[in-house]
C-alpha atoms as a PDB file:
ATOM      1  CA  UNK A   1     -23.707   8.282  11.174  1.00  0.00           C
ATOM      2  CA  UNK A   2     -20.577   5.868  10.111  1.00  0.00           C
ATOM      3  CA  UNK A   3     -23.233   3.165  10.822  1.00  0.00           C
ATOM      4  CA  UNK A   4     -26.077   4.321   8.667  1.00  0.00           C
ATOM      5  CA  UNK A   5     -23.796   4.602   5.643  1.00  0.00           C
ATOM      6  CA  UNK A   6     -21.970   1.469   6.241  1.00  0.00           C
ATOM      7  CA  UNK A   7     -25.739   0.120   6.144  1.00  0.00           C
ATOM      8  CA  UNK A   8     -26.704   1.835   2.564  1.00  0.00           C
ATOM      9  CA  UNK A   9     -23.151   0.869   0.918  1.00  0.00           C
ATOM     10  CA  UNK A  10     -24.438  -2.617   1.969  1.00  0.00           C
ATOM     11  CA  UNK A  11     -27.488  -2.396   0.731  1.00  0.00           C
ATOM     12  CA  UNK A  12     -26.164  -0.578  -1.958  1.00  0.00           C
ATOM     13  CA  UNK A  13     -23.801  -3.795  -3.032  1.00  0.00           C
ATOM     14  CA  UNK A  14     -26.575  -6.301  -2.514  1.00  0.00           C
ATOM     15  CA  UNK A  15     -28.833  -4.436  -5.241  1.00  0.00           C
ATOM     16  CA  UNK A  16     -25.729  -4.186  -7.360  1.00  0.00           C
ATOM     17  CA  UNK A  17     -25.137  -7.707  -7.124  1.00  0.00           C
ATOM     18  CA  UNK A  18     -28.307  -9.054  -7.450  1.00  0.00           C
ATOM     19  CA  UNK A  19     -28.649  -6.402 -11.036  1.00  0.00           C
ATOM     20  CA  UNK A  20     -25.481  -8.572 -12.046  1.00  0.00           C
ATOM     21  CA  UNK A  21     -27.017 -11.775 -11.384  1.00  0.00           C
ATOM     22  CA  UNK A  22     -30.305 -10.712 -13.415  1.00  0.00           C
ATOM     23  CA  UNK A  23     -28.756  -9.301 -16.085  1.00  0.00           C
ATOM     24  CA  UNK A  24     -26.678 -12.378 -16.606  1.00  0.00           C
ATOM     25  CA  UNK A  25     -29.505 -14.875 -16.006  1.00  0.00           C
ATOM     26  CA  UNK A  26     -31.122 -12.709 -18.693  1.00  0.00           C
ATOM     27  CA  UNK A  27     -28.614 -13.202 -21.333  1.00  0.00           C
ATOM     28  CA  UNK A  28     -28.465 -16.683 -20.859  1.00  0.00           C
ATOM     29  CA  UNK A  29     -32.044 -17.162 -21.664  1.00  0.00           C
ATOM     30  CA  UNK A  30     -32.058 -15.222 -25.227  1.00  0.00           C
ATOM     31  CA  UNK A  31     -33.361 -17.834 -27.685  1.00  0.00           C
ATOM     32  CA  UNK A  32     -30.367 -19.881 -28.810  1.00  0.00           C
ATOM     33  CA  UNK A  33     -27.788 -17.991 -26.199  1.00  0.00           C
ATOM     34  CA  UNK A  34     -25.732 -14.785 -27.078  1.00  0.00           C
ATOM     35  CA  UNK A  35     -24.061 -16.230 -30.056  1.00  0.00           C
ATOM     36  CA  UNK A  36     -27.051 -16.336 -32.158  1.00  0.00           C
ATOM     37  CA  UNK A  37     -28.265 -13.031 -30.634  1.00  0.00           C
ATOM     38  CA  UNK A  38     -25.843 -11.219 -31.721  1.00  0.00           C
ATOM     39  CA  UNK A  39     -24.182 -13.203 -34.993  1.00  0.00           C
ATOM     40  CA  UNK A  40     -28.175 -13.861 -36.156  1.00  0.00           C
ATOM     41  CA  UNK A  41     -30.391 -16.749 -36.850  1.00  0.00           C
ATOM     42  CA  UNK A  42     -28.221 -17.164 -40.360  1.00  0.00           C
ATOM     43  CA  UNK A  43     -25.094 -18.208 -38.597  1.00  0.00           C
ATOM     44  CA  UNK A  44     -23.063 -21.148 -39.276  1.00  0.00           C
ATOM     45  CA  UNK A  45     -23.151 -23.706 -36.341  1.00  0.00           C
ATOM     46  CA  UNK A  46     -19.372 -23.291 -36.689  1.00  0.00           C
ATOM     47  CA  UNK A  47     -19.530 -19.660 -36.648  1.00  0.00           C
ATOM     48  CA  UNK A  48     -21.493 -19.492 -33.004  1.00  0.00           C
ATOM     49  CA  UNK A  49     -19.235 -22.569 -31.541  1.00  0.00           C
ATOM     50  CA  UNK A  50     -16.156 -20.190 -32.284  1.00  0.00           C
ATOM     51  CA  UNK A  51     -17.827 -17.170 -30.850  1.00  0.00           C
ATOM     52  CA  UNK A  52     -18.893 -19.019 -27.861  1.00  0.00           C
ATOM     53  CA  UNK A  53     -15.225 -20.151 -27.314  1.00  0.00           C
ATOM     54  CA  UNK A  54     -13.917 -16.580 -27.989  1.00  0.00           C
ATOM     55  CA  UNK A  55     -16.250 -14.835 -25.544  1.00  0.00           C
ATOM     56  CA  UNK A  56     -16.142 -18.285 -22.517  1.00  0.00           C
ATOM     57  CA  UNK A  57     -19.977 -19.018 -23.150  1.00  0.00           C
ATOM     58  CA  UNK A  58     -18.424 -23.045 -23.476  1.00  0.00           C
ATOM     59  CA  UNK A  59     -17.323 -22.905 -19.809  1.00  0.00           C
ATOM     60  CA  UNK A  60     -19.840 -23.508 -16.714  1.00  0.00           C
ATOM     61  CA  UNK A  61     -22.117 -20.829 -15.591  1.00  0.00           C
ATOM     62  CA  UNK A  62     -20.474 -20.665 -12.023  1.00  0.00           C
ATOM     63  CA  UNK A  63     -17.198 -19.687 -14.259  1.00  0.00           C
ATOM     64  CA  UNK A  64     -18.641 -17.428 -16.493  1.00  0.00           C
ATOM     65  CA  UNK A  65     -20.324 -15.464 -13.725  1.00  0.00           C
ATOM     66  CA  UNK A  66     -17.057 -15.007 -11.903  1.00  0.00           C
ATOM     67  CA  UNK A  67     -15.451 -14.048 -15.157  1.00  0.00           C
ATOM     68  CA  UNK A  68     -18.138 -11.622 -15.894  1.00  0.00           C
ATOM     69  CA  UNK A  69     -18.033 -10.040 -12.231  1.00  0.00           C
ATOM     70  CA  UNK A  70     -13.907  -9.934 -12.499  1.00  0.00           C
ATOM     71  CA  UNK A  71     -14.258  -7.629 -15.954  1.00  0.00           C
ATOM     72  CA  UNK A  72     -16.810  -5.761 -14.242  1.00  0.00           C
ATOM     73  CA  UNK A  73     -14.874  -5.306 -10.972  1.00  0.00           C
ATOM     74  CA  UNK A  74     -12.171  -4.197 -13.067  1.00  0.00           C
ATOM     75  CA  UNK A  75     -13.686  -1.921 -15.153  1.00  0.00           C
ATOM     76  CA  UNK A  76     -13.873  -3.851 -18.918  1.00  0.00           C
ATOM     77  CA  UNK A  77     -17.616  -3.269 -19.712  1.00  0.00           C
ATOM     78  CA  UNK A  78     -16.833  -5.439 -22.950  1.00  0.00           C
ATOM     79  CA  UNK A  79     -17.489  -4.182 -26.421  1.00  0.00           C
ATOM     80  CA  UNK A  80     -20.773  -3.300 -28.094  1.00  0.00           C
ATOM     81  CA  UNK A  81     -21.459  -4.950 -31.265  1.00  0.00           C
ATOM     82  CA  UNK A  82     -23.996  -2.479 -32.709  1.00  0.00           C
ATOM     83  CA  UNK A  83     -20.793   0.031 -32.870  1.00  0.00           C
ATOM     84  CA  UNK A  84     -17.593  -2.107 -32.570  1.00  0.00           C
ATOM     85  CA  UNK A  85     -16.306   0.174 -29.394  1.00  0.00           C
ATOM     86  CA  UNK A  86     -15.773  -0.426 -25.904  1.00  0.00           C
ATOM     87  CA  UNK A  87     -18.612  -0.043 -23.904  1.00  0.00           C
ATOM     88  CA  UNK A  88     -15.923   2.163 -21.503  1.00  0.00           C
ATOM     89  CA  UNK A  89     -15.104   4.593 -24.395  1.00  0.00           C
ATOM     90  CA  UNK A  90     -18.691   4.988 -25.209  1.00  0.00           C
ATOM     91  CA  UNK A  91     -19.621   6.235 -22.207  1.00  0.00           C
ATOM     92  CA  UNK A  92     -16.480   8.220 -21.393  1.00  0.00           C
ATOM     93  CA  UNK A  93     -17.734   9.516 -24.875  1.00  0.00           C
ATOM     94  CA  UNK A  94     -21.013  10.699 -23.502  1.00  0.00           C
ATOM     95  CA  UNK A  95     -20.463  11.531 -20.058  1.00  0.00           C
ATOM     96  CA  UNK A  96     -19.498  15.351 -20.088  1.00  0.00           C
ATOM     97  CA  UNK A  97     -22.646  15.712 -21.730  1.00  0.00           C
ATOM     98  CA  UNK A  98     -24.740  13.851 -19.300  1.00  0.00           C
ATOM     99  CA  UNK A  99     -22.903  15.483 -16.794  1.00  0.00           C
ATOM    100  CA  UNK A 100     -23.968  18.692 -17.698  1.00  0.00           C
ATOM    101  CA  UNK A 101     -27.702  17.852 -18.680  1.00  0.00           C
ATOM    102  CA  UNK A 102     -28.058  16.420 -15.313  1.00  0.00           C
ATOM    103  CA  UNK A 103     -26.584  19.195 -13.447  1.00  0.00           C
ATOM    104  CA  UNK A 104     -28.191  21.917 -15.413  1.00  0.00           C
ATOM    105  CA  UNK A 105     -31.942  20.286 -14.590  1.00  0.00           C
ATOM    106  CA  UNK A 106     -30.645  19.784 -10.843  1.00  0.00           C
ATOM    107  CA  UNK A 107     -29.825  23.737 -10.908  1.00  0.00           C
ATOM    108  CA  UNK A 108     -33.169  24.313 -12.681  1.00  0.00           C
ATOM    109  CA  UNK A 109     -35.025  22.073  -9.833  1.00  0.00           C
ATOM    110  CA  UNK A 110     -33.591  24.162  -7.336  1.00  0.00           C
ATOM    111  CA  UNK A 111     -34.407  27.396  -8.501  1.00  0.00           C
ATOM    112  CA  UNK A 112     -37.714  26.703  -9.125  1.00  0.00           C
ATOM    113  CA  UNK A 113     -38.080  24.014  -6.468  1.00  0.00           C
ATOM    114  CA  UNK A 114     -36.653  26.148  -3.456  1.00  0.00           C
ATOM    115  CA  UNK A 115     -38.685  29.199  -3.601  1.00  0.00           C
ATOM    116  CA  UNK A 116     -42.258  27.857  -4.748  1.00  0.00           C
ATOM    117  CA  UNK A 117     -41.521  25.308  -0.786  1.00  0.00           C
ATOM    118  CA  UNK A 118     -40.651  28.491   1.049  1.00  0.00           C
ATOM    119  CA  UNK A 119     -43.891  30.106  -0.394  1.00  0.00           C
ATOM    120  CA  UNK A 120     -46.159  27.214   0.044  1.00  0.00           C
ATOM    121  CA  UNK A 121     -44.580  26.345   3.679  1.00  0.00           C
ATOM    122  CA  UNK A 122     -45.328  30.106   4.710  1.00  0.00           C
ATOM    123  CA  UNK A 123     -48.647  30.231   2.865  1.00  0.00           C
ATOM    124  CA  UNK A 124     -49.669  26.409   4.551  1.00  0.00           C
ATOM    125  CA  UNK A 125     -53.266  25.641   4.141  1.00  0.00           C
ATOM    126  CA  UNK A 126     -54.198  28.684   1.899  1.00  0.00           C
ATOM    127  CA  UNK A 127     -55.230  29.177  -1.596  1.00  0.00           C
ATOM    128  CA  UNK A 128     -51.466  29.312  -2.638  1.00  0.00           C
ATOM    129  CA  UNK A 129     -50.997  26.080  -1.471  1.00  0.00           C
ATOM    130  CA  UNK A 130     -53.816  24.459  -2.300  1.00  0.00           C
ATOM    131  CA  UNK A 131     -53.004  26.204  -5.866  1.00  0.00           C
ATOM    132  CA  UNK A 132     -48.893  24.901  -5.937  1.00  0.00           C
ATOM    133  CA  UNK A 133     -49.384  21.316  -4.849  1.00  0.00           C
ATOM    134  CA  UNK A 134     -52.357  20.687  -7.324  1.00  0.00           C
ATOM    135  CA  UNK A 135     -49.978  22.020 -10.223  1.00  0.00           C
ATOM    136  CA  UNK A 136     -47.239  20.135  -8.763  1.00  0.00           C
ATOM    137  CA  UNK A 137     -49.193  16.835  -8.978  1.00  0.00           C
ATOM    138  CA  UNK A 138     -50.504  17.506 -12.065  1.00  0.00           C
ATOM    139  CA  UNK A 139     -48.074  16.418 -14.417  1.00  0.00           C
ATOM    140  CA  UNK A 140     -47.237  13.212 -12.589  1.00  0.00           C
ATOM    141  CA  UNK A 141     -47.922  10.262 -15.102  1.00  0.00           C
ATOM    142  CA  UNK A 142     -50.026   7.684 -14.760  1.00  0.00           C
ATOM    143  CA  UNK A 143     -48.910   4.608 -13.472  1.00  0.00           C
ATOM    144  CA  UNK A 144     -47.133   2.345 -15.732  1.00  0.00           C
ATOM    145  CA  UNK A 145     -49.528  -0.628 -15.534  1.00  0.00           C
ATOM    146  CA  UNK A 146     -52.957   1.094 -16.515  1.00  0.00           C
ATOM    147  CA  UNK A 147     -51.108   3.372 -19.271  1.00  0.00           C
ATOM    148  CA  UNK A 148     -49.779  -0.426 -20.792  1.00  0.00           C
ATOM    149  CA  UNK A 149     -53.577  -1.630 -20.108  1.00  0.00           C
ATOM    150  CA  UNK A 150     -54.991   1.494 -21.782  1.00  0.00           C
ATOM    151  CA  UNK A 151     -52.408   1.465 -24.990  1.00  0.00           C
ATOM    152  CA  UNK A 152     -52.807  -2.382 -25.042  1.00  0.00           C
ATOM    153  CA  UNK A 153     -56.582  -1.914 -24.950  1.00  0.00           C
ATOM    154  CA  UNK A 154     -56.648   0.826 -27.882  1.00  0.00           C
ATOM    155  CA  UNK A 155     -54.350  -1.419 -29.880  1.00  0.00           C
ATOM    156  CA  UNK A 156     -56.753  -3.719 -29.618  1.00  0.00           C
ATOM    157  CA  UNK A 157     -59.848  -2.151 -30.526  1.00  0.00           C
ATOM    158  CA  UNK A 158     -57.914  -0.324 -33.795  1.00  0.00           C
ATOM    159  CA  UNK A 159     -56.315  -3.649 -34.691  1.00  0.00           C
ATOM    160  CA  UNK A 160     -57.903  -5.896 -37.190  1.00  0.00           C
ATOM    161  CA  UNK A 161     -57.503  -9.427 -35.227  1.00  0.00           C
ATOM    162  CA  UNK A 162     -59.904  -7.794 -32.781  1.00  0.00           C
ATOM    163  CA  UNK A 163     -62.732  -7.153 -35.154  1.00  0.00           C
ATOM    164  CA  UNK A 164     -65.495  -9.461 -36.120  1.00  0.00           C
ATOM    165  CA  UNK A 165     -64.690 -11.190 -39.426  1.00  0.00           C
ATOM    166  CA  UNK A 166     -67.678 -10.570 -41.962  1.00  0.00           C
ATOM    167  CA  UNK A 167     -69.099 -13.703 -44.177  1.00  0.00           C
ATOM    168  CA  UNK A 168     -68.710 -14.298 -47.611  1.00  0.00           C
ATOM    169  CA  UNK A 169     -71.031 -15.842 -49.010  1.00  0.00           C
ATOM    170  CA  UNK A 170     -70.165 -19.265 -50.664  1.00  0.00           C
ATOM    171  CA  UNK A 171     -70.152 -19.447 -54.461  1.00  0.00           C
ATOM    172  CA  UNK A 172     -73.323 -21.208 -54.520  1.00  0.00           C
ATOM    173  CA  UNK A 173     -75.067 -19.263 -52.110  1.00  0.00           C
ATOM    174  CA  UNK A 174     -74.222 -15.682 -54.256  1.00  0.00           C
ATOM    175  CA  UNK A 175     -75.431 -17.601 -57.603  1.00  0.00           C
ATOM    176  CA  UNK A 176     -79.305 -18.373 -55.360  1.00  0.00           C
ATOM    177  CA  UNK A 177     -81.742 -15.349 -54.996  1.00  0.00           C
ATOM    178  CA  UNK A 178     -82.266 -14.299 -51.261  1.00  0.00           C
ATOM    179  CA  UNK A 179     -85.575 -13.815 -49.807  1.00  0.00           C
ATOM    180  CA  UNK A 180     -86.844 -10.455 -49.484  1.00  0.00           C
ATOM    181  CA  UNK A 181     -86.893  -9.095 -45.358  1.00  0.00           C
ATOM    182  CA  UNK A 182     -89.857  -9.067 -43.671  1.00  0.00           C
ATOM    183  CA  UNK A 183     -90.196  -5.345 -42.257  1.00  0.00           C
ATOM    184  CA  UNK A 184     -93.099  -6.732 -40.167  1.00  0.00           C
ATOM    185  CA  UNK A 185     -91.702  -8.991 -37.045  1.00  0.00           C
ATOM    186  CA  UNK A 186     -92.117 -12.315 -37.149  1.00  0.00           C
END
């Protein structure tokens, strides 16, 4: 037992590492680095060399990534811009909440969840379980790649890059007379 769970707290740091490592490779490639992310394309050049002093984005990345993972490790989440508040007290803000929403749909689950297993485990290959495991798969979603085909697709069609463009006539084509059609095939 002490060996499975050392096993899935190492797993369990190896995903959490290599989150850290995307989602700092990811900041490092918005267009024109987190300075002009977040201070906008209308900053002064001097304006984004001071914030990249003030927030270490002028050291190397080795460094940075070390710093990052220390204020991680240590629990400073950094500050959200959006708000101007810790990251730390915004969630302490919103975790009793979450908390509860979480634990009242795991209570939920289990009432629901518990009794309609029992039923369909006594009532195994019948009608009533036939019945409860087609309702139970019927409000799983599709999968995420052929709902963003399908919207993309619809977008498409309604959007007016996607239709045919019609001709205008030139100004000296409007000013001739056009032939009468032929009804007759030619």
């Amino acid at each position: 037992m002490i060996r499975f769970l050392a096993k899935r707290l190492t797993q369990a740091l190896v995903v959490l590492l290599l989150v850290s490592v995307l989602v700092f490779v990811l900041l490092h490639l918005l267009p024109g680095g987190p300075a002009r992310a977040i201070l906008g394309v209308q900053a002064t050049p001097d304006a984004v060399a001071h914030f990249n002093h003030q927030q270490g984005y002028d050291r190397s990345l080795p460094e940075q990534y070390v710093s990052y993972l220390g204020r991680l490790l240590t629990g400073d989440l950094g500050e959200s811009y959006k708000l101007n508040q810790s990251v730390a007290s915004l969630l302490a803000e919103r975790l009793p909440k979450t908390a509860l929403l979480a634990g009242l749909a795991l209570a939920l689950a289990a009432v629901v969840a518990v009794p309609l297993g029992v039923l369909q485990a006594v009532r195994r290959g019948r009608a009533a379980d036939y019945l409860l495991t087609g309702v139970a798969f019927s409000p799983t979603p599709p999968r995420s790649s052929s709902s963003a085909w399908s919207s993309s697709w619809s977008s498409a069609s309604n959007s007016s890059c996607c239709r045919p463009k019609r001709r205008r006539p030139t100004p000296s084509a409007a000013s001739s007379p056009r032939p009468p059609r032929s009804s007759c095939p030619s």
